[in-house]
C-alpha atoms as a PDB file:
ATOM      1  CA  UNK A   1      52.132   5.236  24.312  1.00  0.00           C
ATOM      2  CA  UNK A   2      53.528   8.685  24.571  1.00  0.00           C
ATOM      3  CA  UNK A   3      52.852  11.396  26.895  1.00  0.00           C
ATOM      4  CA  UNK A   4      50.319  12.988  24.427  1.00  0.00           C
ATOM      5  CA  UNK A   5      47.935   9.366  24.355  1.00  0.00           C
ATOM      6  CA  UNK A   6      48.816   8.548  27.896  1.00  0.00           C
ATOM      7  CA  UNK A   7      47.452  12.494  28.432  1.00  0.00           C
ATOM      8  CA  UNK A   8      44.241  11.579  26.329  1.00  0.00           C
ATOM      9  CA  UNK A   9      43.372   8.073  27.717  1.00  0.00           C
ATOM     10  CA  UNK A  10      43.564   9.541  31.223  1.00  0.00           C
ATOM     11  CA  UNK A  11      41.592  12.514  30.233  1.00  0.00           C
ATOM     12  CA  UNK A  12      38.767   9.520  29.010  1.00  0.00           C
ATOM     13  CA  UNK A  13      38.873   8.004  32.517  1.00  0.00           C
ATOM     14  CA  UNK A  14      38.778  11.064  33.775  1.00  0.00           C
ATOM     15  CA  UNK A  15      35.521  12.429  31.986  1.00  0.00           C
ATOM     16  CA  UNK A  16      33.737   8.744  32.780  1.00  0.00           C
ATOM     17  CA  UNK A  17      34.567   8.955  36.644  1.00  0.00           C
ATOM     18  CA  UNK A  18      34.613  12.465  37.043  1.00  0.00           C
ATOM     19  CA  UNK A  19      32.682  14.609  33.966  1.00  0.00           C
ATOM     20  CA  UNK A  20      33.508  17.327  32.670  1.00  0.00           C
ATOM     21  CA  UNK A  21      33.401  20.423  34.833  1.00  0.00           C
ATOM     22  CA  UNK A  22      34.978  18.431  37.809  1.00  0.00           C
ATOM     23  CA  UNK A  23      38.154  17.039  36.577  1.00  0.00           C
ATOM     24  CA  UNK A  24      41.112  19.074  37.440  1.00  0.00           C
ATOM     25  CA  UNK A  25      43.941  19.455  35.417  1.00  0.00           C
ATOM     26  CA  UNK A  26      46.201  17.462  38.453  1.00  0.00           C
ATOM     27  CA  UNK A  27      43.309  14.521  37.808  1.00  0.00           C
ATOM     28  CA  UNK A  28      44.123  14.096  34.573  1.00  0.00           C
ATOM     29  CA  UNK A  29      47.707  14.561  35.161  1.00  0.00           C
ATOM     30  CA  UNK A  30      47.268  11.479  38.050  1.00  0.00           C
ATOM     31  CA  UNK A  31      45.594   9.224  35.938  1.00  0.00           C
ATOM     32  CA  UNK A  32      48.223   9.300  32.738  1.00  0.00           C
ATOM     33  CA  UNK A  33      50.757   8.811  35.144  1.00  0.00           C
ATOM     34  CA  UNK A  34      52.337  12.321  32.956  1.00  0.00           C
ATOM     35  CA  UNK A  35      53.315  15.954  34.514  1.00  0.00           C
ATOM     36  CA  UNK A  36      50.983  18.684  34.825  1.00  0.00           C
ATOM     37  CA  UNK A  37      53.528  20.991  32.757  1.00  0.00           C
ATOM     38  CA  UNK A  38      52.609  18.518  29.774  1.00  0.00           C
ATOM     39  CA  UNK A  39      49.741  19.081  29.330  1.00  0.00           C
ATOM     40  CA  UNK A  40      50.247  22.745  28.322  1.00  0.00           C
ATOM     41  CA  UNK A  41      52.727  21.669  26.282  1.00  0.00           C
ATOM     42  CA  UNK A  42      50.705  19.093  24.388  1.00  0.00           C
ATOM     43  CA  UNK A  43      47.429  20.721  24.402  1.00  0.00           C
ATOM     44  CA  UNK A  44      48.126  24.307  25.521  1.00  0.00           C
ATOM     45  CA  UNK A  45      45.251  24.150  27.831  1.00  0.00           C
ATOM     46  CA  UNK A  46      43.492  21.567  29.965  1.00  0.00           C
ATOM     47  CA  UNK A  47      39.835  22.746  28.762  1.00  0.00           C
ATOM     48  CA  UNK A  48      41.503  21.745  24.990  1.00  0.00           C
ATOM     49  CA  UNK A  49      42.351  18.309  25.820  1.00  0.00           C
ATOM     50  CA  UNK A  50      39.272  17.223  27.828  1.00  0.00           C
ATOM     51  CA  UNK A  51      37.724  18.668  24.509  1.00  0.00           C
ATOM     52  CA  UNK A  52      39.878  16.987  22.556  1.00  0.00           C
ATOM     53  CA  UNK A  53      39.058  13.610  24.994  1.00  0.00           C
ATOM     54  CA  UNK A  54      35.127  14.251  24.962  1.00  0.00           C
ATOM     55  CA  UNK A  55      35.391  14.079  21.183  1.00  0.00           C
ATOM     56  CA  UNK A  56      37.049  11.060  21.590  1.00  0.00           C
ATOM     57  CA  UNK A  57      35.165   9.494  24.023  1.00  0.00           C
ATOM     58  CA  UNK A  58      31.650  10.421  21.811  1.00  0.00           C
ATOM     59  CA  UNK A  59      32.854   9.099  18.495  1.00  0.00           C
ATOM     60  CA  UNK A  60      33.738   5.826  20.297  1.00  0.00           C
ATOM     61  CA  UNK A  61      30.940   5.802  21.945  1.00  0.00           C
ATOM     62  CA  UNK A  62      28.859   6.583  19.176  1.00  0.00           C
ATOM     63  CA  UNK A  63      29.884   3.610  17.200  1.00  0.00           C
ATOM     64  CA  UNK A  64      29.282   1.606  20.002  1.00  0.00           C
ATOM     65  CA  UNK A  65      25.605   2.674  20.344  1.00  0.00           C
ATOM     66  CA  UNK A  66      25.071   2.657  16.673  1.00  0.00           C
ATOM     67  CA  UNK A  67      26.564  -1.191  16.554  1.00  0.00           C
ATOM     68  CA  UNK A  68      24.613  -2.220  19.402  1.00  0.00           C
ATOM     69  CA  UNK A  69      21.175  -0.917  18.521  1.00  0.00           C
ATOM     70  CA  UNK A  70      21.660  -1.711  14.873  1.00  0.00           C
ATOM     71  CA  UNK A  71      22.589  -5.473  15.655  1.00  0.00           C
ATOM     72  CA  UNK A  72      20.089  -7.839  14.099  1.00  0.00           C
ATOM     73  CA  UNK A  73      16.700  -7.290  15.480  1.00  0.00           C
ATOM     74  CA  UNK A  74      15.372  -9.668  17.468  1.00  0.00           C
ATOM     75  CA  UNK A  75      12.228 -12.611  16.622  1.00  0.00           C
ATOM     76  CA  UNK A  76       9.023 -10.424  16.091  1.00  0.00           C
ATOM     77  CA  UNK A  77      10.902  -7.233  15.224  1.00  0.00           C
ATOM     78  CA  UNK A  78      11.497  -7.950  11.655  1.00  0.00           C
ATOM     79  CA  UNK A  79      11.841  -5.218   9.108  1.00  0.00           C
ATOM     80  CA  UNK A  80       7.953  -5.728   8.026  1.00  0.00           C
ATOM     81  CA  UNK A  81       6.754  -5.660  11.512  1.00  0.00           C
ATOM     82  CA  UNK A  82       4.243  -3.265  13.040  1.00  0.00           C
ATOM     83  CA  UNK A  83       6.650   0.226  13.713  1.00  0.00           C
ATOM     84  CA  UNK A  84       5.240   0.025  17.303  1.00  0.00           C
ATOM     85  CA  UNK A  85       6.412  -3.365  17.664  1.00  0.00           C
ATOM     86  CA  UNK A  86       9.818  -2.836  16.344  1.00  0.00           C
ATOM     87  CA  UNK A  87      10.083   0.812  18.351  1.00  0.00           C
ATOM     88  CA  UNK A  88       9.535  -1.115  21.230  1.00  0.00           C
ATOM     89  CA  UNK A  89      12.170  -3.686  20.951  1.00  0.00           C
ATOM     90  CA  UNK A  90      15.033  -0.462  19.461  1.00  0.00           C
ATOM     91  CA  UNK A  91      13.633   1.226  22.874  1.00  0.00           C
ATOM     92  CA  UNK A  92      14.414  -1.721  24.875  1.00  0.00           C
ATOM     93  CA  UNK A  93      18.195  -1.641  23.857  1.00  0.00           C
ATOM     94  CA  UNK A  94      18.265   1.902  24.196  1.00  0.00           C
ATOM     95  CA  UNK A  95      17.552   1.301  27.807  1.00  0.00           C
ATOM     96  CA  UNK A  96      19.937  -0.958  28.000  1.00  0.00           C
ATOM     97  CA  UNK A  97      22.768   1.703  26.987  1.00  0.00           C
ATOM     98  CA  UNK A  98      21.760   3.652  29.587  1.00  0.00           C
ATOM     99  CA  UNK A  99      22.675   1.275  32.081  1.00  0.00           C
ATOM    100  CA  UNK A 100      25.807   0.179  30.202  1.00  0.00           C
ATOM    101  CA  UNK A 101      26.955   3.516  29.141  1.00  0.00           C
ATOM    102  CA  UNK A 102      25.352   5.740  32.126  1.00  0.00           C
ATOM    103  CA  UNK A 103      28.719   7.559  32.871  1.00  0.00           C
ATOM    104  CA  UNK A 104      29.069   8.944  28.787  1.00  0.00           C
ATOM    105  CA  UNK A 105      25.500   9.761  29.573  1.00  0.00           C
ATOM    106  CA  UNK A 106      25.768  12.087  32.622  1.00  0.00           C
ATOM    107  CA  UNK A 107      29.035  13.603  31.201  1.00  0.00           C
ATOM    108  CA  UNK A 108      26.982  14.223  28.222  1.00  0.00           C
ATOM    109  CA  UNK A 109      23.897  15.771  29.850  1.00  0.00           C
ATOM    110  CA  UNK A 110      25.992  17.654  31.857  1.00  0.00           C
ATOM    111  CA  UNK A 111      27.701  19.641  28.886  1.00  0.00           C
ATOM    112  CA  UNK A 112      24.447  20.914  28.123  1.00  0.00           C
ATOM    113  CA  UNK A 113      24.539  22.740  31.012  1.00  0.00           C
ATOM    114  CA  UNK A 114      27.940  24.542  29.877  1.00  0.00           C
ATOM    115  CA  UNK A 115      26.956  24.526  26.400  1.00  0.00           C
ATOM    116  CA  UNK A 116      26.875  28.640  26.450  1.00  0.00           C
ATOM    117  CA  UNK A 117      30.568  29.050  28.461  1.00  0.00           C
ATOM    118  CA  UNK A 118      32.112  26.043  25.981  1.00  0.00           C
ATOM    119  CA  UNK A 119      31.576  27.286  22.152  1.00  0.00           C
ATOM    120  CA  UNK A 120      33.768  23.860  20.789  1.00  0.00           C
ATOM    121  CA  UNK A 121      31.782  21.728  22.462  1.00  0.00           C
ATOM    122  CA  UNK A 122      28.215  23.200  21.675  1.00  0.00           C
ATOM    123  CA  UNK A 123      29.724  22.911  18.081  1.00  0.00           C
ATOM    124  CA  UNK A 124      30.971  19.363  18.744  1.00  0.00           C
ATOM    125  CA  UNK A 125      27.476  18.350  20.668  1.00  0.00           C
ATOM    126  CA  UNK A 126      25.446  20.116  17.747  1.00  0.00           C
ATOM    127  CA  UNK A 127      27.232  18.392  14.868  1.00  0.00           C
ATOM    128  CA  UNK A 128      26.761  14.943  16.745  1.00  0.00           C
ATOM    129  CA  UNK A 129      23.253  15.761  17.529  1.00  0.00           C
ATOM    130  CA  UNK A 130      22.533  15.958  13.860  1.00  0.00           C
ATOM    131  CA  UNK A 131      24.385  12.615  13.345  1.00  0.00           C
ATOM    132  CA  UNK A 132      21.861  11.020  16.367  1.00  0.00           C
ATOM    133  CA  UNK A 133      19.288  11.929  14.415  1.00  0.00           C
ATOM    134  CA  UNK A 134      19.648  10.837  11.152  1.00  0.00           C
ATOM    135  CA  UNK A 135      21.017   7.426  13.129  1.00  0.00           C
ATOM    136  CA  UNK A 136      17.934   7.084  15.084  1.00  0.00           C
ATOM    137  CA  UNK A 137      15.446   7.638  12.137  1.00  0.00           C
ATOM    138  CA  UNK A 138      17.277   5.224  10.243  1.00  0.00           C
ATOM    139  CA  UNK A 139      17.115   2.926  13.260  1.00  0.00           C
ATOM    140  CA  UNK A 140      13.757   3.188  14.334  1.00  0.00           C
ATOM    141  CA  UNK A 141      11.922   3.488  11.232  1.00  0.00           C
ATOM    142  CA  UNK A 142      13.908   1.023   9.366  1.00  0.00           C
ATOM    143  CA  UNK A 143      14.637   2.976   6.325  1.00  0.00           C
ATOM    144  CA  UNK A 144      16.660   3.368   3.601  1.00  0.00           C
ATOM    145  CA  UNK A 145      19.241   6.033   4.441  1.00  0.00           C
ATOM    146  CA  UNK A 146      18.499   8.841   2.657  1.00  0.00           C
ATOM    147  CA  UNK A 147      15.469   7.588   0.959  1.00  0.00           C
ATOM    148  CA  UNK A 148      13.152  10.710   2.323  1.00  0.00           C
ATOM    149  CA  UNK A 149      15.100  13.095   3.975  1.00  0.00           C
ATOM    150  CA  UNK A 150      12.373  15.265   5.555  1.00  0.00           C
ATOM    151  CA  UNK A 151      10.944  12.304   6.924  1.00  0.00           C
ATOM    152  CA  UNK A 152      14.193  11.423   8.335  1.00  0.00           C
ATOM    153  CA  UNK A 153      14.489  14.905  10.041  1.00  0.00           C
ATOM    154  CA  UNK A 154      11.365  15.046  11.354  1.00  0.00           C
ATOM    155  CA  UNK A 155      11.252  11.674  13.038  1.00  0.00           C
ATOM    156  CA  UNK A 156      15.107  11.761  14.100  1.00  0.00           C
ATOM    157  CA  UNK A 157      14.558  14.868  15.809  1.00  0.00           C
ATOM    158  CA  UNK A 158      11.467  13.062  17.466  1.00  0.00           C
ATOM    159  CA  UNK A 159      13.297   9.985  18.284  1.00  0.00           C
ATOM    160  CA  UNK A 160      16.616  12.448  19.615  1.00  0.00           C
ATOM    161  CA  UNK A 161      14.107  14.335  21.493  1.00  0.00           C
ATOM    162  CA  UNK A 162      12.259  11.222  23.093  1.00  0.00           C
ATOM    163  CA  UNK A 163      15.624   9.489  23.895  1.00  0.00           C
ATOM    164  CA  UNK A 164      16.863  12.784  26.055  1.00  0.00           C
ATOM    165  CA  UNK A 165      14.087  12.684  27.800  1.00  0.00           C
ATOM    166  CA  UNK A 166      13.443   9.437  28.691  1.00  0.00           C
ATOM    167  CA  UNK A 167      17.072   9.489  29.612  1.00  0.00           C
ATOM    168  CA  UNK A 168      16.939  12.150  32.158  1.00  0.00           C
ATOM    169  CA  UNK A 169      14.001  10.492  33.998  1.00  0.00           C
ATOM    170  CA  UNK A 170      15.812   7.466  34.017  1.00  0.00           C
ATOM    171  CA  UNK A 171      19.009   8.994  35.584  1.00  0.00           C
ATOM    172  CA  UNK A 172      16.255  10.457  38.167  1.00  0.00           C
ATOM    173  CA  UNK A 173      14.380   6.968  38.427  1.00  0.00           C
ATOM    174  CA  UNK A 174      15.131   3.925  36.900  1.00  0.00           C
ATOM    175  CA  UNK A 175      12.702   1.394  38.660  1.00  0.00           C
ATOM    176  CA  UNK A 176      10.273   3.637  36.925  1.00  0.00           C
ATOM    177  CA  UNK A 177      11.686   4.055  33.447  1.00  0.00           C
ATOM    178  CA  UNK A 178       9.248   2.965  30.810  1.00  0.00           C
ATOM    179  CA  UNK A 179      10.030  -0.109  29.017  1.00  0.00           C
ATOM    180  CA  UNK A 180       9.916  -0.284  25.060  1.00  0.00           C
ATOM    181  CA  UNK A 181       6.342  -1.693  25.379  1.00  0.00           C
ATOM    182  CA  UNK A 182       4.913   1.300  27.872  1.00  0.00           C
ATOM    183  CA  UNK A 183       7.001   3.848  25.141  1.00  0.00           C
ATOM    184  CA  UNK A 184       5.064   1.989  22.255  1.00  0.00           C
ATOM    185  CA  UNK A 185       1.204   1.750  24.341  1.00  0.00           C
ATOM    186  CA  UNK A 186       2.128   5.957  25.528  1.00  0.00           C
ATOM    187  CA  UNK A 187       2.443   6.432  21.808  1.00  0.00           C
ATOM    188  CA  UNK A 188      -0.776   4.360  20.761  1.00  0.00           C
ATOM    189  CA  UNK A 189      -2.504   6.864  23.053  1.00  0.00           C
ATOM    190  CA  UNK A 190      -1.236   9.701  22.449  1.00  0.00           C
ATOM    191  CA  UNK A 191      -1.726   9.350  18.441  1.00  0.00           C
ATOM    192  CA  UNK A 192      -5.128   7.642  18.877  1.00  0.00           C
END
């Protein structure tokens, strides 16, 4: 790799161990192994290439989440089963990300915080927010893509909305995070 890659894997580590707001130029400098003067040169700035990194980092995670949860669902969570049913067993492996991917998490909650000082990044966390969405609805409601796209906005934003929330309790308190069953029974009695 060259001084540019070796610049934007260490910027990844970086962002996982670190986040956003605390890495230090001199951090990412450490971890590529590269000068501090290259970055400036490469990216002009350090906020540009832990931008440039965090973009990265999402899109790859992104596909990882989206292969994950979209793996073959699991005995009694065919396509024709009850939505409930199969909403509980996405949910499940949405919980499981959280665990697996807990640092891209934090980082991730913790640019919404900045959102207002970091204009790329709202931009970036905006355009992949609408991307969740249409992702999740797919997901969770088992869907043809595109078949009924106000449905599909509606229920992604839902789904987006649920799966920040549940995510920030869980960072609080995950011996109480709700399971994909307790989601699914919350939601029978809420809507009954």
């Amino acid at each position: 790799m060259g001084n540019r890659e070796d610049l934007l894997a260490g910027a990844k580590r970086c962002l996982v161990e670190k986040g956003y707001v605390r890495t230090t130029a001199r951090d990412v400098a450490s971890a590529s192994g590269v000068s501090l003067a290259a970055i400036g040169y490469h990216f002009k700035s350090k906020e540009a290439l832990l931008n440039e990194a965090l973009f990265e980092v999402m899109r790859e995670w992104g596909e990882e989440l989206a292969a994950t949860l979209s793996a073959t669902l699991p005995a009694g969570a065919t396509p024709g089963a009850d939505r409930l049913e199969r909403f509980a067993v996405v949910w499940d492996r949405v919980l499981e990300s959280f665990a697996r991917l807990r640092p891209l998490w934090v980082t991730q909650l913790e640019l919404l915080g900045q959102v207002e000082h970091l204009p790329e990044v709202r931009d970036q966390l905006a355009a992949a927010n609408r991307e969740a969405q249409e992702g999740l609805a797919e997901l969770f409601e088992g869907g043809e893509p595109g078949a009924d796209p106000e449905r599909a906005r509606l229920t992604g934003a839902l789904y987006q909305a649920l799966l920040t929330g549940f995510l920030s309790q869980w960072l609080l308190d995950p011996e109480r995070a709700l399971s994909g069953r307790e989601v699914a029974a919350a939601l029978r009695l809420v809507t009954a």
